[in-house]
Protein backbone atom coordinates (compact mmCIF):
# COMPACT_ATOMS: atom_id res chain seq x y z
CA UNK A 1 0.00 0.00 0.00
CA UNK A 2 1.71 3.63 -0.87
CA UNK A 3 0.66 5.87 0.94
CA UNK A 4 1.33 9.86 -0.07
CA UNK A 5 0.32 13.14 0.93
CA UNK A 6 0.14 14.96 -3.01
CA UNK A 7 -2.77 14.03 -4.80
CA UNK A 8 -0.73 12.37 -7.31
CA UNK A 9 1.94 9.41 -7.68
CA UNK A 10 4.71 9.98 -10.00
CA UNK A 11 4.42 7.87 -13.01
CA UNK A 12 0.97 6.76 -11.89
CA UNK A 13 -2.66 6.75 -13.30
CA UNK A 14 -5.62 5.66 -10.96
CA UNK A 15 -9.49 6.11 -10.24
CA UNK A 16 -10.75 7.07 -7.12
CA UNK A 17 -12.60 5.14 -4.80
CA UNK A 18 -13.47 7.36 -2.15
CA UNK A 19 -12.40 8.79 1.26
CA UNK A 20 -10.63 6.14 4.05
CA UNK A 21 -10.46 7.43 7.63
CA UNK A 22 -8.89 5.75 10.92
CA UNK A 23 -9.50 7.53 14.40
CA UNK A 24 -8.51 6.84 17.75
CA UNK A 25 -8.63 8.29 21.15
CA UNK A 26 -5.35 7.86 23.13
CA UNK A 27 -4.72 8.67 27.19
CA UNK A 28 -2.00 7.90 29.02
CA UNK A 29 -1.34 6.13 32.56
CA UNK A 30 -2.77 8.61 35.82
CA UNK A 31 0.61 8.12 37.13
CA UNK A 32 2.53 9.36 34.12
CA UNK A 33 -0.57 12.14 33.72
CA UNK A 34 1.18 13.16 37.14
CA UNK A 35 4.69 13.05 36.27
CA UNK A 36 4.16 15.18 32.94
CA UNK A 37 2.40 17.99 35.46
CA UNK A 38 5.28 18.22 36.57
CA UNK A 39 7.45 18.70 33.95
CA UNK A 40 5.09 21.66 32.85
CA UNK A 41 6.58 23.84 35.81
CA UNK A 42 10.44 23.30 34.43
CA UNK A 43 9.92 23.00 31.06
CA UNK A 44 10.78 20.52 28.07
CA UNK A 45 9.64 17.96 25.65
CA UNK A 46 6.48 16.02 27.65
CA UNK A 47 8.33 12.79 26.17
CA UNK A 48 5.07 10.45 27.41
CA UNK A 49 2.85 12.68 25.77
CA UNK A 50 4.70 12.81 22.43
CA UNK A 51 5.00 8.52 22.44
CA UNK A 52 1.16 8.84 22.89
CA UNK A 53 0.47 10.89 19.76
CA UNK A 54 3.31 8.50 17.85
CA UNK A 55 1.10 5.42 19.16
CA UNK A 56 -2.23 6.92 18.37
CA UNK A 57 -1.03 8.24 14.76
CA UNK A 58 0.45 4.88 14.12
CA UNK A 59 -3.30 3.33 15.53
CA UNK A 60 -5.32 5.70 13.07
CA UNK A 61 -3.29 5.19 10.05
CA UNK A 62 -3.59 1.27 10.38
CA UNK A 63 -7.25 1.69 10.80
CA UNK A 64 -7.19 3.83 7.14
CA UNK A 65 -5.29 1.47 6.07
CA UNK A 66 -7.62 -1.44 6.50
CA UNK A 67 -10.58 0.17 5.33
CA UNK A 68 -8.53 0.90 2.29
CA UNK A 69 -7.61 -2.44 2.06
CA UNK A 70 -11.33 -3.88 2.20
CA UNK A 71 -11.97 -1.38 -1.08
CA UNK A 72 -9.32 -2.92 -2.95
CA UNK A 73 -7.36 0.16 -3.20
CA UNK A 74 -3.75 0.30 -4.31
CA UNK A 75 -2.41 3.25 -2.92
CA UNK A 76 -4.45 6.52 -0.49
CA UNK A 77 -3.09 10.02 -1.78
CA UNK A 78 -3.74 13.41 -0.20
CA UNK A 79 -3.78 12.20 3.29
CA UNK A 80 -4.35 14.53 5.78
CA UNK A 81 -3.82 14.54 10.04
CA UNK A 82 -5.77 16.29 12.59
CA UNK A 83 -5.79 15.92 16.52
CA UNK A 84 -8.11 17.51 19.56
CA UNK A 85 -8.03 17.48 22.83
CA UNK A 86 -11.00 15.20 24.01
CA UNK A 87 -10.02 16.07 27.79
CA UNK A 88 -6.95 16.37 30.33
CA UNK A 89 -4.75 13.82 29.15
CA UNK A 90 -6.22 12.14 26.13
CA UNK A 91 -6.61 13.17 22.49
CA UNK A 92 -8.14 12.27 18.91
CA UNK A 93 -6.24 11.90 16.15
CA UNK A 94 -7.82 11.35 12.88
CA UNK A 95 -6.36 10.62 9.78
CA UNK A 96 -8.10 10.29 6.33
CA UNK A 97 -7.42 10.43 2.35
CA UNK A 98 -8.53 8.88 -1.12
CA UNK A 99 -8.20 5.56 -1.79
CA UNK A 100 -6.97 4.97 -5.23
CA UNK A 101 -6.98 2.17 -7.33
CA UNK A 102 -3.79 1.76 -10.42
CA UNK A 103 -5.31 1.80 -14.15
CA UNK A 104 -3.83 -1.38 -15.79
């Protein structure tokens, strides 16, 4: 599966199939909740935080994935990212595009 964020592949002629989308909503551990609130007072990358958003990106895009997957698709251009805050501690991330499929 190729997955790209133009709305083209080099070299590459396909049909649309329509739009894919994975979600997921990530928290983290009360305990390490704690230990980044305290990091907030000094400063500096929130490291538990950040491996959250890698995990929950990583979750959403194999979700897209899939449902690409189950439309036979070939590749999903112009894919896109977003994130929220859903409440202290855990966020959405969202991730969608086009599935395509390769003219033969």
């Amino acid at each position: 599966m190729i997955l790209v964020n133009t709305d083209y592949i080099s070299g590459k002629e396909f049909e649309m199939l329509g739009l894919v989308k994975g979600s997921t909503i990530q928290s983290k551990h009360v305990g390490k909740d704690i230990a980044q609130s305290f990091k907030t007072l000094v400063g500096g990358e929130l490291k538990s935080y950040n491996e959250m958003m890698n995990e929950a990106r990583a979750l959403a895009t194999k979700r897209m994935v899939e449902e690409a997957e189950s439309l036979k698709a070939d590749a999903v251009v112009n894919i896109r990212y977003a994130s929220s805050a859903i409440m202290q501690g855990a966020a959405e991330v969202i991730v969608y595009g086009t599935a395509v499929k390769f003219a033969k």
